[in-house]
N, C-alpha and C. Protein backbone atom coordinates (compact mmCIF):
# COMPACT_ATOMS: atom_id res chain seq x y z
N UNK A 1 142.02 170.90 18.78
CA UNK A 1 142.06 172.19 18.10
C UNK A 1 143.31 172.27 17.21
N UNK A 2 143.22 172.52 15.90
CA UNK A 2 144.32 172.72 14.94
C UNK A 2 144.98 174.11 15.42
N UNK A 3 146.56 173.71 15.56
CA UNK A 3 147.12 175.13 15.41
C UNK A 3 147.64 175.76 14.19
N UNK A 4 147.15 177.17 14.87
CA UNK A 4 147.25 178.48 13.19
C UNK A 4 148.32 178.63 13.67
N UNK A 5 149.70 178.29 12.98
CA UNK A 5 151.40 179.28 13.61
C UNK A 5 151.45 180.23 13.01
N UNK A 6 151.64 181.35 13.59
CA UNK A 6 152.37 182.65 12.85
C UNK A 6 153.58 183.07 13.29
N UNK A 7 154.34 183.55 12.03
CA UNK A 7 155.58 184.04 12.05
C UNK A 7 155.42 185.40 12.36
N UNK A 8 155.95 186.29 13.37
CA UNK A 8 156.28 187.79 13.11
C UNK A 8 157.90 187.98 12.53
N UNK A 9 158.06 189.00 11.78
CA UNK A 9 159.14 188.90 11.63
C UNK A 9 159.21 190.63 11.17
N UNK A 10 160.76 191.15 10.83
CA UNK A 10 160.78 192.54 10.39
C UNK A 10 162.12 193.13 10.19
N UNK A 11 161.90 194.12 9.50
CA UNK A 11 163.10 194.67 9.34
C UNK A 11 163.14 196.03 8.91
N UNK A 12 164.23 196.58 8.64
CA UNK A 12 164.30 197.98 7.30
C UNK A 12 164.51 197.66 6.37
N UNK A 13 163.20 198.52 5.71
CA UNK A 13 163.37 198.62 4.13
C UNK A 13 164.13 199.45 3.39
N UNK A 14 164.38 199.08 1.98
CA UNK A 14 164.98 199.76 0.96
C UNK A 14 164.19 201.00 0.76
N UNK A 15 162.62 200.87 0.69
CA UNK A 15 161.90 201.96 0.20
C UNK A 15 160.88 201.95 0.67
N UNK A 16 160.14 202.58 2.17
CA UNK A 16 158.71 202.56 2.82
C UNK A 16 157.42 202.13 1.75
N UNK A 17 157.54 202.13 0.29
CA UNK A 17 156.50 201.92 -0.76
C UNK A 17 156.70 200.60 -1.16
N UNK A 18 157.48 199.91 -0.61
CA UNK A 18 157.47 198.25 -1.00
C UNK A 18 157.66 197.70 0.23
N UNK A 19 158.24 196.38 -0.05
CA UNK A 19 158.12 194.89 0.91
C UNK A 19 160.10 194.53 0.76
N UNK A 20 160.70 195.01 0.25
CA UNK A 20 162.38 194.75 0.06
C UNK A 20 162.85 195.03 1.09
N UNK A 21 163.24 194.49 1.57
CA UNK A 21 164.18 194.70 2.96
C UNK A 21 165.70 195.59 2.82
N UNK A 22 166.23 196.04 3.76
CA UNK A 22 167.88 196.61 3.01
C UNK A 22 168.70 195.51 3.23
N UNK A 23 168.72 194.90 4.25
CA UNK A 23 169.63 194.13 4.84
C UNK A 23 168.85 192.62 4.82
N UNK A 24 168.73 191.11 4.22
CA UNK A 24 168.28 190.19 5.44
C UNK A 24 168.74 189.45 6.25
N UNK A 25 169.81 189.74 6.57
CA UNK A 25 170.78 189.10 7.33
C UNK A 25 170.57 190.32 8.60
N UNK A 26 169.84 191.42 8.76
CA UNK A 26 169.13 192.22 9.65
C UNK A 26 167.53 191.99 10.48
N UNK A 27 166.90 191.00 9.24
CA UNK A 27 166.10 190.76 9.85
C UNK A 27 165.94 190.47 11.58
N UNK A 28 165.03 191.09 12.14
CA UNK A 28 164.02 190.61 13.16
C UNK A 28 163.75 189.63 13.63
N UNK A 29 163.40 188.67 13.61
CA UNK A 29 162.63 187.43 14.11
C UNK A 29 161.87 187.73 14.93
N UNK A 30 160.62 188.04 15.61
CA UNK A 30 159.91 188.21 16.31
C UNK A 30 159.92 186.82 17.62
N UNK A 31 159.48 186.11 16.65
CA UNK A 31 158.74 184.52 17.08
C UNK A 31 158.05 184.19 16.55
N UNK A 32 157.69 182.74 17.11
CA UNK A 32 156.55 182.11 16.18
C UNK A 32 155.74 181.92 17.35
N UNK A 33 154.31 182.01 16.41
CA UNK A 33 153.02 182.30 17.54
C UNK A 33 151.75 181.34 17.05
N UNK A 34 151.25 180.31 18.47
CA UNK A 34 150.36 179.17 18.16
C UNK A 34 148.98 180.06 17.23
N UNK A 35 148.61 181.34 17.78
CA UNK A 35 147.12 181.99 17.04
C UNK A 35 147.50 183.21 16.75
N UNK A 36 146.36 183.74 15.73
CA UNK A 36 146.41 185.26 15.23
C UNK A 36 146.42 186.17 16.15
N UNK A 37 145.94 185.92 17.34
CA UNK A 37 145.75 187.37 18.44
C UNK A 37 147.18 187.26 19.13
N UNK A 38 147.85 186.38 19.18
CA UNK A 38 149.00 186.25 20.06
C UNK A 38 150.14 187.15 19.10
N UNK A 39 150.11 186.86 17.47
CA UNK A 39 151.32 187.18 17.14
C UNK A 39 150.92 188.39 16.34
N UNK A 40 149.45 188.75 16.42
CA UNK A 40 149.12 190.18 16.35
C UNK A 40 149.87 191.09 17.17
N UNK A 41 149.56 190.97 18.62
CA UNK A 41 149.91 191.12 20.06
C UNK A 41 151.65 192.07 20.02
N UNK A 42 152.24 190.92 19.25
CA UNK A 42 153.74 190.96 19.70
C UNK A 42 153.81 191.78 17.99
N UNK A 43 153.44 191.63 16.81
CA UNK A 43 153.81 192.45 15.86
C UNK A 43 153.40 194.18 16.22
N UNK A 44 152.14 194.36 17.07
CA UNK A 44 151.83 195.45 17.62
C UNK A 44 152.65 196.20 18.28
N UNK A 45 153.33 195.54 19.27
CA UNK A 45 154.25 195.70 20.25
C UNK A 45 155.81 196.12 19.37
N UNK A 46 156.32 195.46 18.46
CA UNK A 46 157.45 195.68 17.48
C UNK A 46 157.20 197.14 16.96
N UNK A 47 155.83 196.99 16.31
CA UNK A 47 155.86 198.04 15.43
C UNK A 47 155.63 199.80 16.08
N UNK A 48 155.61 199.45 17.45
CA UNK A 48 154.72 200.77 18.24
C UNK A 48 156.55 200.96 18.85
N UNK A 49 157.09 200.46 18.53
CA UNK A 49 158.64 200.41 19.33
C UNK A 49 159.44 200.89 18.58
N UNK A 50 159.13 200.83 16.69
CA UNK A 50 159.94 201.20 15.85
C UNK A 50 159.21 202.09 14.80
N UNK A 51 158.35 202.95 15.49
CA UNK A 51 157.21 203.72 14.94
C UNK A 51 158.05 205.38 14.30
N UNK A 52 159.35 205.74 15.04
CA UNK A 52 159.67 206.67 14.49
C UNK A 52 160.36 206.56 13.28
N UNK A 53 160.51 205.49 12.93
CA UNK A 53 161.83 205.19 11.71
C UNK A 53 160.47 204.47 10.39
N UNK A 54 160.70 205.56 9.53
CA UNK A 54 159.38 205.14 8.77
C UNK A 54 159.79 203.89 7.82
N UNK A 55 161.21 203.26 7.79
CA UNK A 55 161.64 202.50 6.91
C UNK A 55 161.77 200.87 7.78
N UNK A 56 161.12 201.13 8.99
CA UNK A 56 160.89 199.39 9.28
C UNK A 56 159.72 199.32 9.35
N UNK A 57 159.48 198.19 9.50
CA UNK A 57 158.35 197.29 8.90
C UNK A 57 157.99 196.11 9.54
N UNK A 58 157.48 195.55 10.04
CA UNK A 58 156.93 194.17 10.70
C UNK A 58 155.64 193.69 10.48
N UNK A 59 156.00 192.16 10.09
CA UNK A 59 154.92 191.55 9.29
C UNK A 59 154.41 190.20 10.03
N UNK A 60 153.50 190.14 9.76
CA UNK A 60 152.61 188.26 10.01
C UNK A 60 152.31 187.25 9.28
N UNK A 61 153.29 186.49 9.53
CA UNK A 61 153.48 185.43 8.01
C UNK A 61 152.00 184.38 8.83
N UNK A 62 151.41 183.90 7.64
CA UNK A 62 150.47 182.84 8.05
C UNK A 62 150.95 181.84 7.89
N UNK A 63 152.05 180.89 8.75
CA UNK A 63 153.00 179.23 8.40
C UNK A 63 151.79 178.17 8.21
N UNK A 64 150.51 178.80 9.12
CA UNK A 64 149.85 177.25 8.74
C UNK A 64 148.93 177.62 7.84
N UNK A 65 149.39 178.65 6.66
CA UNK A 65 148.68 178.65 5.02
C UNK A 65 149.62 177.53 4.43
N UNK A 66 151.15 177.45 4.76
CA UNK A 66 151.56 176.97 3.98
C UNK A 66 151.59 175.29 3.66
N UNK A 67 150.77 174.52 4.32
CA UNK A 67 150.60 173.38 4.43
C UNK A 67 148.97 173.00 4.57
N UNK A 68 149.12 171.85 3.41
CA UNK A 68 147.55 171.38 3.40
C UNK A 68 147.24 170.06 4.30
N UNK A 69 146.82 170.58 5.43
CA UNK A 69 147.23 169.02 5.95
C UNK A 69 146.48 168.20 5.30
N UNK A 70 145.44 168.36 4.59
CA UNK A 70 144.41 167.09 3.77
C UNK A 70 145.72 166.40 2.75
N UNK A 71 146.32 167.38 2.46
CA UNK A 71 147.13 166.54 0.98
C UNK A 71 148.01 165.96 1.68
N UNK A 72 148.50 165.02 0.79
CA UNK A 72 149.90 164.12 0.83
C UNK A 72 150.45 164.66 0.70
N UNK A 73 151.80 164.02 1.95
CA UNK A 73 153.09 164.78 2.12
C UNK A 73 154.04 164.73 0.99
N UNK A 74 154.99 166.06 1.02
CA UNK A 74 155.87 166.03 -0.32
C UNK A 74 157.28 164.68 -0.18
N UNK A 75 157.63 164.29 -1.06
CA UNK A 75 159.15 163.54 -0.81
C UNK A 75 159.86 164.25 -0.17
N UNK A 76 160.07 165.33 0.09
CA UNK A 76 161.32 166.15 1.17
C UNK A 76 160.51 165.95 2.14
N UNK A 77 159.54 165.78 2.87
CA UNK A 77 158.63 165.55 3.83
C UNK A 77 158.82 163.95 3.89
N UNK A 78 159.05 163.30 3.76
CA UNK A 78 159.09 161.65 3.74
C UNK A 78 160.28 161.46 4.59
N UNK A 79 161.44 162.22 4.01
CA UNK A 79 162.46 161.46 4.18
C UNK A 79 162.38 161.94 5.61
N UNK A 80 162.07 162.91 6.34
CA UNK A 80 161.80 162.70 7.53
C UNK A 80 161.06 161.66 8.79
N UNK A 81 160.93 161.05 7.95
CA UNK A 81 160.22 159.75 8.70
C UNK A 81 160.86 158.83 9.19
């Protein structure tokens, strides 16, 4: 079974109408999570915790969008070998 990783992550924003953070050196880190229901789970849990403050925010990065495993690896990916 291929794993889907997801990032949760979060913070306060500059302005509840965008994605800008105030601080990122404030950021959150949630964790990183093998499937979608797991790091659903825990972004649910963040966001029901920081529900009175309308200026944070917690999100679900998709990490395994960011790699094709069909394609060839990049040269910064090599030199790890």
């Amino acid at each position: 079974m291929t794993q889907r990783l997801h990032l949760v992550f979060g913070g306060e924003l500059i302005d509840p109408q965008k994605n800008e953070f105030r601080n990122v050196d404030d950021i959150h880190v949630v964790g990183m999570f093998p499937d979608y229901a797991s790091a659903f789970d825990a972004w649910k849990s963040e966001a029901q915790r920081t529900v009175d403050n309308a200026h944070m925010r917690y999100f679900i990065a998709h990490i395994h969008r960011l790699r094709d495993e069909e394609a060839e690896a990049s040269s910064t990916e090599e030199l790890g070998s």
